[in-house]
C-alpha atoms as a PDB file:
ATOM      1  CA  UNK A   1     132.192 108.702  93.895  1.00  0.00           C
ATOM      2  CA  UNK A   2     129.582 109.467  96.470  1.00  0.00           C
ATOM      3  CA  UNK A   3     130.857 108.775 100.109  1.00  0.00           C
ATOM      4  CA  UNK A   4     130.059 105.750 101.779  1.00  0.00           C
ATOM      5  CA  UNK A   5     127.949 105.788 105.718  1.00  0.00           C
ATOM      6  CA  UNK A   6     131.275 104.500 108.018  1.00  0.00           C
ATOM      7  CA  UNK A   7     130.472 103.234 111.901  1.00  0.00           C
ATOM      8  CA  UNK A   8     133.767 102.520 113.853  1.00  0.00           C
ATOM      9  CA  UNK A   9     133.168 101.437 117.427  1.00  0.00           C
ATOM     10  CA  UNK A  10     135.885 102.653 120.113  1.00  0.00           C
ATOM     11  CA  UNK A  11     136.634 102.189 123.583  1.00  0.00           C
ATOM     12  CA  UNK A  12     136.494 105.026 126.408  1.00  0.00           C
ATOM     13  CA  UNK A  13     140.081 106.508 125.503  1.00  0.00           C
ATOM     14  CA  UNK A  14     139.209 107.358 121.788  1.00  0.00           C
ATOM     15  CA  UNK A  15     135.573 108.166 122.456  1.00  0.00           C
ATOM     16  CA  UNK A  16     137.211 111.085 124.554  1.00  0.00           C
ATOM     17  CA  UNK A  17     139.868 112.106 122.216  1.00  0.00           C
ATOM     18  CA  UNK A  18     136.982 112.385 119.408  1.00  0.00           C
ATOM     19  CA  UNK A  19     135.211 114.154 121.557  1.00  0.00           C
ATOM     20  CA  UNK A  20     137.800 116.335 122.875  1.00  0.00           C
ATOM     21  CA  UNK A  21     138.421 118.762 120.185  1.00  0.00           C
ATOM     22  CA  UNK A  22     134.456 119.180 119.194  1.00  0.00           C
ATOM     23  CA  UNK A  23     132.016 121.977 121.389  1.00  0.00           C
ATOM     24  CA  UNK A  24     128.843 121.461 119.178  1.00  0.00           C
ATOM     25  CA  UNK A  25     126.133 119.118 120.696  1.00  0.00           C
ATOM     26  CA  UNK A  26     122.865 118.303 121.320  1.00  0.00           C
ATOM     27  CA  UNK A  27     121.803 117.442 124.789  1.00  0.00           C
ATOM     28  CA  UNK A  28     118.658 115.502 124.907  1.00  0.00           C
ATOM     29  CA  UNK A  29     117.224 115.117 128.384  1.00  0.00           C
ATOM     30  CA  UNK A  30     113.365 113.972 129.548  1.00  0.00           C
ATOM     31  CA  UNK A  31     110.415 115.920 130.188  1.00  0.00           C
ATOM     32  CA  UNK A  32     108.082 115.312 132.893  1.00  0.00           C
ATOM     33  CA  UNK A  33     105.921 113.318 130.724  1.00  0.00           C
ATOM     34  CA  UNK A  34     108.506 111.507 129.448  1.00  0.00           C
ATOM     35  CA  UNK A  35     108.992 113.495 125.718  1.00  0.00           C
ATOM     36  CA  UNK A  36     112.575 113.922 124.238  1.00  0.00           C
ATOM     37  CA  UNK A  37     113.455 117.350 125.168  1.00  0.00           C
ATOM     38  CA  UNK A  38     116.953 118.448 122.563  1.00  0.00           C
ATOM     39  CA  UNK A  39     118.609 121.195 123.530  1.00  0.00           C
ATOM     40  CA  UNK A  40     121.151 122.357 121.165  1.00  0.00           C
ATOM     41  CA  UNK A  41     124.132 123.513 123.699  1.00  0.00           C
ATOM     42  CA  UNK A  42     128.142 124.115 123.675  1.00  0.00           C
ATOM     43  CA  UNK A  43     130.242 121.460 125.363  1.00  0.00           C
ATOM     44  CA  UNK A  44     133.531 119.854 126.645  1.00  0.00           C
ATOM     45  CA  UNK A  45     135.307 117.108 128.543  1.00  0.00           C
ATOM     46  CA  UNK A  46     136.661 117.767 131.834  1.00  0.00           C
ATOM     47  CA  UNK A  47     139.835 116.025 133.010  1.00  0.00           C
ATOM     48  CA  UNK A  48     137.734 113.180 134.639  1.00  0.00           C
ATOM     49  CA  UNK A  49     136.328 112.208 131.377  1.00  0.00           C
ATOM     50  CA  UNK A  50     132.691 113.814 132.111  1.00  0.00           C
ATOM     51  CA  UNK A  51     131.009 115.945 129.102  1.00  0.00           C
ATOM     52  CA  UNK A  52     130.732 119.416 130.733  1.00  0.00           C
ATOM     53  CA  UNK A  53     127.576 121.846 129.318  1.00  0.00           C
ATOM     54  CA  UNK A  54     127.377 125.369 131.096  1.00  0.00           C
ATOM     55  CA  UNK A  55     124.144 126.392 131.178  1.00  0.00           C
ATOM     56  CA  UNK A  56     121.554 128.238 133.745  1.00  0.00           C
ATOM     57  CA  UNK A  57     119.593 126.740 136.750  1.00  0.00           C
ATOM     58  CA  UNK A  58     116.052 127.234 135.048  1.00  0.00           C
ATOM     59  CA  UNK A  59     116.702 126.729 131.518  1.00  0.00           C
ATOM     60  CA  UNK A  60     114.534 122.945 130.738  1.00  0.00           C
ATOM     61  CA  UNK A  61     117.440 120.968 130.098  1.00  0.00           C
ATOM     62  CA  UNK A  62     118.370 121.256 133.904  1.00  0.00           C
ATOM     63  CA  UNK A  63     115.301 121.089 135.421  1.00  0.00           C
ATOM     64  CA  UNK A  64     114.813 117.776 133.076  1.00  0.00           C
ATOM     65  CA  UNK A  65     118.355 116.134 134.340  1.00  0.00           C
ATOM     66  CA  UNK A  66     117.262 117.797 137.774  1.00  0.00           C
ATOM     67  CA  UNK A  67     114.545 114.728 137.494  1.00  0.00           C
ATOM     68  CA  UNK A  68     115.905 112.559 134.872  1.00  0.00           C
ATOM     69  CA  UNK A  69     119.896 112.116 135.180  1.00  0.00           C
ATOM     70  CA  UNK A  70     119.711 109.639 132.375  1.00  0.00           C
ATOM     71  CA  UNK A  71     120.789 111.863 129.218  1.00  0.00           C
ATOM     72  CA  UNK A  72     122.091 111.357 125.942  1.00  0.00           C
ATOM     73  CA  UNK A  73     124.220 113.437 124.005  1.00  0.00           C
ATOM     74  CA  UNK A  74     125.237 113.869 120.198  1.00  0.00           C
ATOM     75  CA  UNK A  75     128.228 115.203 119.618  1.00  0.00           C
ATOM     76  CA  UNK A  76     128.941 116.752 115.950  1.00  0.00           C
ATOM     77  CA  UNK A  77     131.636 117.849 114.158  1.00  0.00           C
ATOM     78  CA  UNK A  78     131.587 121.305 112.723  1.00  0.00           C
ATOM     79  CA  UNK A  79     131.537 119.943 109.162  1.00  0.00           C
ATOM     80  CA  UNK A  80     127.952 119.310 109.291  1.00  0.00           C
ATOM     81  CA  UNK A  81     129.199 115.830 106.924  1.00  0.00           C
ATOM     82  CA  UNK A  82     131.364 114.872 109.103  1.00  0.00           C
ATOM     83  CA  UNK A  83     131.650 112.524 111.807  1.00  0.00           C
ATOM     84  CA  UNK A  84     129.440 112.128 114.829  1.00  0.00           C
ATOM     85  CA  UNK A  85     128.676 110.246 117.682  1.00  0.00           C
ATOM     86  CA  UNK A  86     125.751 109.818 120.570  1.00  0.00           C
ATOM     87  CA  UNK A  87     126.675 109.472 123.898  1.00  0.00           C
ATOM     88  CA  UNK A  88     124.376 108.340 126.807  1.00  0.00           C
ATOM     89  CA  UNK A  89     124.976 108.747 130.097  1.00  0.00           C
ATOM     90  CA  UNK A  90     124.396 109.919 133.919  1.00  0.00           C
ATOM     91  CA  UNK A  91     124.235 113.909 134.138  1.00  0.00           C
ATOM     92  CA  UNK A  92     124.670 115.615 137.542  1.00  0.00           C
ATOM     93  CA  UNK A  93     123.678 119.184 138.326  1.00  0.00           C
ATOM     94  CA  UNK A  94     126.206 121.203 139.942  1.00  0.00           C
ATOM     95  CA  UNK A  95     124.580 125.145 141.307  1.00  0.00           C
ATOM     96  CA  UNK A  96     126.599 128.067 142.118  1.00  0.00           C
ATOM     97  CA  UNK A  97     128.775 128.045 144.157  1.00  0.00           C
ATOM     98  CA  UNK A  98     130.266 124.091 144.149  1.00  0.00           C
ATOM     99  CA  UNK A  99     129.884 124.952 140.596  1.00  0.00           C
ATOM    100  CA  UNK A 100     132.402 128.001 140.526  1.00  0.00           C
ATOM    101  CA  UNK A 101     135.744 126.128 139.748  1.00  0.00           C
ATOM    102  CA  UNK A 102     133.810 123.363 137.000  1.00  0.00           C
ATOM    103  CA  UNK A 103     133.449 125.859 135.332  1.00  0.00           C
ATOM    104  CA  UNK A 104     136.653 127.290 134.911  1.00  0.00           C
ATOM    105  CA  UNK A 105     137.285 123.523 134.006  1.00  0.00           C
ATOM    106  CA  UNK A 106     134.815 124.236 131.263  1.00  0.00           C
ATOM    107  CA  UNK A 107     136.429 127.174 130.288  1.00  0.00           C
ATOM    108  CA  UNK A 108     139.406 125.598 129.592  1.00  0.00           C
ATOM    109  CA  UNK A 109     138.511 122.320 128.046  1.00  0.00           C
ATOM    110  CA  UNK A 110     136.668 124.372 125.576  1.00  0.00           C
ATOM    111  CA  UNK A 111     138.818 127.626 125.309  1.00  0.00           C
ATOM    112  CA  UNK A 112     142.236 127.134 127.101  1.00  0.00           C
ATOM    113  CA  UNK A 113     143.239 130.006 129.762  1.00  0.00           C
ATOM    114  CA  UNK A 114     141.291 132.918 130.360  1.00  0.00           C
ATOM    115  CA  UNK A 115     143.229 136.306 130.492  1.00  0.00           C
ATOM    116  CA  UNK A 116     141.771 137.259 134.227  1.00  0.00           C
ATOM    117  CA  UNK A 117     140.104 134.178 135.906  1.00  0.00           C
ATOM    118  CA  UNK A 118     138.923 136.433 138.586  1.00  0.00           C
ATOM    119  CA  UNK A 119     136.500 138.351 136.248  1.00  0.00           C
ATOM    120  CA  UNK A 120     135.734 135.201 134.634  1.00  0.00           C
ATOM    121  CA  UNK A 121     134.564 133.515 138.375  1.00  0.00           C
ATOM    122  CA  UNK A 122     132.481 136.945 138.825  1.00  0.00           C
ATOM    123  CA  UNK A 123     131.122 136.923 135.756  1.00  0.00           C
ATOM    124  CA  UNK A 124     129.536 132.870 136.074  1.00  0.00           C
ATOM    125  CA  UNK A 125     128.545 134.331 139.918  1.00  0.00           C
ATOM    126  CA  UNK A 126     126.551 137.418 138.443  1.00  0.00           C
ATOM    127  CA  UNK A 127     125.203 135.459 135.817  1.00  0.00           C
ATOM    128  CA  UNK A 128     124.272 132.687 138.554  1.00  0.00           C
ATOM    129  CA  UNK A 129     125.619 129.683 135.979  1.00  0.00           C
ATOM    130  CA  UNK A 130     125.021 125.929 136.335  1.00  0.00           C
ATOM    131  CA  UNK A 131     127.045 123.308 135.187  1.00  0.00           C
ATOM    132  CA  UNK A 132     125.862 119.561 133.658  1.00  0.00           C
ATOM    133  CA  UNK A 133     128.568 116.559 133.570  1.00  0.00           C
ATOM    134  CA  UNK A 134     127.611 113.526 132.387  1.00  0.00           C
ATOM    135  CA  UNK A 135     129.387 110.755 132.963  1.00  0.00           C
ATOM    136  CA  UNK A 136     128.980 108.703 129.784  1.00  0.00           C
ATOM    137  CA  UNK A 137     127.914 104.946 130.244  1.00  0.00           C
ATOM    138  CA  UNK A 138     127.468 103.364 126.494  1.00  0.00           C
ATOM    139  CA  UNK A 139     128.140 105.353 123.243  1.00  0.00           C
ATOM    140  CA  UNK A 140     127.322 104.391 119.638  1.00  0.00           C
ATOM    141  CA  UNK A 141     130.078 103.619 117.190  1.00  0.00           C
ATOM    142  CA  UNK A 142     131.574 106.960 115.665  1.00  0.00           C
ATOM    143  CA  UNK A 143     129.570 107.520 112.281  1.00  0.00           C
ATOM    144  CA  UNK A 144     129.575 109.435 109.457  1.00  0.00           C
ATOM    145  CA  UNK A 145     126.792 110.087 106.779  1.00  0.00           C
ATOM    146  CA  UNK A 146     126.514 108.923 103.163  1.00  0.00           C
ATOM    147  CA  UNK A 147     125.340 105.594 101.599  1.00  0.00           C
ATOM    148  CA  UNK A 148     125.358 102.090 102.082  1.00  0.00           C
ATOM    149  CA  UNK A 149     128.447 100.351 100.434  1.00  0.00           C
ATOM    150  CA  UNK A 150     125.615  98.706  97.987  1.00  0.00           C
ATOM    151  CA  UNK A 151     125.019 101.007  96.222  1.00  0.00           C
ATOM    152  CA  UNK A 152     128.606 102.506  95.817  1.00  0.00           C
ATOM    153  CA  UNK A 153     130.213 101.520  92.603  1.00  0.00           C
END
């Protein structure tokens, strides 16, 4: 039996624990004119509830939530069937060095302790690392891809 298209809506709480346990997304911010710009990035939640995206002070994507905080995010699974969800929110820009200790937040909401956090802060220094939270504001139902119930027998 081919599978059938699901949509289940959740609150805040499960939005976050779907979220939680998935790093592959797709940021899409603004350009100047106004285009979609998608930026295909790795990801977390941070203990506030924020998506967290490490990233690099003139890469597009921040420059674009630089001038347009209004972002939206689609989070996949790593089964590329299986279920997804877009979020939209408020993304703030956080530079080096208010960003330092993010993103060792990142870090961990993504890959759990570090073996020498000390490197790891001189590392995001040298590399002169940025950090994007967005505070999500609506968010589709959870979905996953297949047919319409129609035309499942």
């Amino acid at each position: 039996m081919p599978p059938i298209a699901t949509n289940t809506e959740v609150d805040r709480a499960a939005l976050l624990d779907f979220v939680r346990p998935r790093h592959h997304l797709l940021l899409i911010t603004h350009r100047a004119d106004g285009s979609p710009q998608a930026s295909p990035v790795s990801g977390g939640v941070d203990q506030q509830g924020r998506l967290v995206i490490s990233t690099y002070p003139e890469r597009a994507k921040t420059s674009n939530a630089r001038r347009d905080p209004q972002v939206s995010v689609v989070v996949l699974s790593d089964d590329w069937d299986g279920p997804w969800v877009q979020v939209d929110g408020t993304c703030e820009v956080l530079d080096l060095p208010e960003a330092l200790e993010p993103l060792v937040d990142y870090y961990r909401a993504i890959s759990g302790e570090h073996p020498d956090w000390d490197e790891y802060r001189a590392a995001m220094t040298r590399q002169g690392k940025s950090l994007l939270r967005v505070t999500p504001t609506r968010w589709g139902p959870v979905a996953t891809g297949g047919f319409p119930a129609r035309l499942v027998d």
